[in-house]
Protein backbone atom coordinates (compact mmCIF):
# COMPACT_ATOMS: atom_id res chain seq x y z
CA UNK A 1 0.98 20.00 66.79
CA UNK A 2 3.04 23.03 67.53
CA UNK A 3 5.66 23.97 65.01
CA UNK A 4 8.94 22.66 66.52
CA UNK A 5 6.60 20.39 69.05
CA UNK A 6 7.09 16.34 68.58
CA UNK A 7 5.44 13.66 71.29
CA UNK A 8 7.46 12.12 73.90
CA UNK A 9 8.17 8.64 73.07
CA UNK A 10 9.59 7.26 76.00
CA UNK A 11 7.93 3.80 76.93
CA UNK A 12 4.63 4.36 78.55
CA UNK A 13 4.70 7.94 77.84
CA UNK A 14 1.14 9.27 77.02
CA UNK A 15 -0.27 11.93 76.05
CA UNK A 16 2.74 14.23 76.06
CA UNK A 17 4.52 16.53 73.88
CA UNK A 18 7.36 18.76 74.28
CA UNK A 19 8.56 21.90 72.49
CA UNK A 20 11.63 24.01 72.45
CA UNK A 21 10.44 27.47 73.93
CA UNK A 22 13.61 29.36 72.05
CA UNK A 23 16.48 28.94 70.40
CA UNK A 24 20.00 29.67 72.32
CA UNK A 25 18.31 30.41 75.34
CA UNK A 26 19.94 31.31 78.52
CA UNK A 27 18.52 30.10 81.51
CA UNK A 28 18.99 31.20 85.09
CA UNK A 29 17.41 30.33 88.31
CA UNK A 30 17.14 33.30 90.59
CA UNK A 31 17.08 32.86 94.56
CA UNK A 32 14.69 36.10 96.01
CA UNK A 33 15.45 36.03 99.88
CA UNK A 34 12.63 37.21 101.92
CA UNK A 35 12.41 40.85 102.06
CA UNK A 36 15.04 40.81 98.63
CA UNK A 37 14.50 42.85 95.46
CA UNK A 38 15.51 42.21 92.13
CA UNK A 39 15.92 46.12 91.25
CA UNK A 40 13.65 47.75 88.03
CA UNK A 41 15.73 46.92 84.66
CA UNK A 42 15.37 46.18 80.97
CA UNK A 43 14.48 42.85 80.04
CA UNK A 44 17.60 42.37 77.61
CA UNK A 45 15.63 39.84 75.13
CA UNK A 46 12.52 38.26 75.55
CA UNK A 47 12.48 36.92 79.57
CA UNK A 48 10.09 34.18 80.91
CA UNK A 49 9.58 34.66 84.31
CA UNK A 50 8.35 31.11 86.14
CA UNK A 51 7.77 31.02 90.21
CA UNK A 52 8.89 27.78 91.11
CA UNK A 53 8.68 27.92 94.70
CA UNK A 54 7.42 30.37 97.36
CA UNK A 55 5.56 33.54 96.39
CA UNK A 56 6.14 37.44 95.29
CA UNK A 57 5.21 40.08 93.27
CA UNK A 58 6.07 41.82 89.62
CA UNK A 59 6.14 45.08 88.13
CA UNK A 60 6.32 46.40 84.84
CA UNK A 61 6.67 50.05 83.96
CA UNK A 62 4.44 51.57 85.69
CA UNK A 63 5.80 50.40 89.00
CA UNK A 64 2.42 48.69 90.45
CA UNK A 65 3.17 45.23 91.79
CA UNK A 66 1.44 42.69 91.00
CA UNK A 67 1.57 39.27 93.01
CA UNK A 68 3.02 35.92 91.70
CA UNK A 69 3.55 32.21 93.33
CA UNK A 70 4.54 29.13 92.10
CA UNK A 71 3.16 27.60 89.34
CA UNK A 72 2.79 31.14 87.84
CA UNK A 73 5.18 33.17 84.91
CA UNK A 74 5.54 36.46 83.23
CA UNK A 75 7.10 36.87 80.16
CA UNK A 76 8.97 40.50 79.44
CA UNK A 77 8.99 41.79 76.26
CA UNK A 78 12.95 43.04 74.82
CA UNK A 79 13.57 46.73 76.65
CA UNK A 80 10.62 46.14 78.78
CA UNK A 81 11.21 47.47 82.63
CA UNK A 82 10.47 45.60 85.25
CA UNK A 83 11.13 44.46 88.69
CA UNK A 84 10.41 41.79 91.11
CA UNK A 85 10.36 40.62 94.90
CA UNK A 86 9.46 39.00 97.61
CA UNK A 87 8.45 39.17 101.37
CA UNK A 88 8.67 35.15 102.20
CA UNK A 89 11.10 34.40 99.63
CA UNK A 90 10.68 32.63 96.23
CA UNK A 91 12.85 30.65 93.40
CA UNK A 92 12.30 31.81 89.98
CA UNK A 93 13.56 29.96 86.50
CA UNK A 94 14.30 32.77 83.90
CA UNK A 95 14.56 31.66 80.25
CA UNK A 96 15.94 34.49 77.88
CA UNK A 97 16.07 34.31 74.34
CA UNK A 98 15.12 35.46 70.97
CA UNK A 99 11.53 34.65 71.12
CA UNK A 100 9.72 32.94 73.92
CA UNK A 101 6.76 29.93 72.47
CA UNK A 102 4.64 29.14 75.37
């Protein structure tokens, strides 16, 4: 096990194990309307970036987009630039903190 990791112990659970990803996070959930942008900025801490739903794209730096759906993260390092959008529309959970343990 994962340092900070312990097994879930509800009855019947199997199998399963779950971990703090960082300490006094802040978590968002972003709503990208089609066609919306969420403009080129410094991650302020270390950002994980999960699609939830729908589909989009990513870019760091250097400005090329990169595609991303559900079921697929990111994670942006402190001061790192980056931006995001989508053309259908997508729901993203962003979890900021200290350090990100995936």
């Amino acid at each position: 096990m994962l340092a900070g990791e312990r097994d879930v112990t509800a009855p019947g659970s199997v199998g399963a194990r779950v971990r703090r990803l960082t300490a006094g996070a802040h978590v968002v959930v972003i709503e990208v309307e089609p066609d919306g942008v969420v403009a080129k900025h410094p991650a302020a801490s270390f950002q994980l970036f999960a699609v939830v739903s729908g589909s989009g794209w990513v870019s760091g730096a250097d400005g090329g987009r990169e595609p991303i759906a559900a079921g697929e993260a990111v994670v942006w390092d402190p001061g790192e630039e980056h931006e995001s959008g989508s053309d259908e529309g997508m729901t993203v959970l962003v979890v900021e903190g200290e350090s990100i343990s995936i």
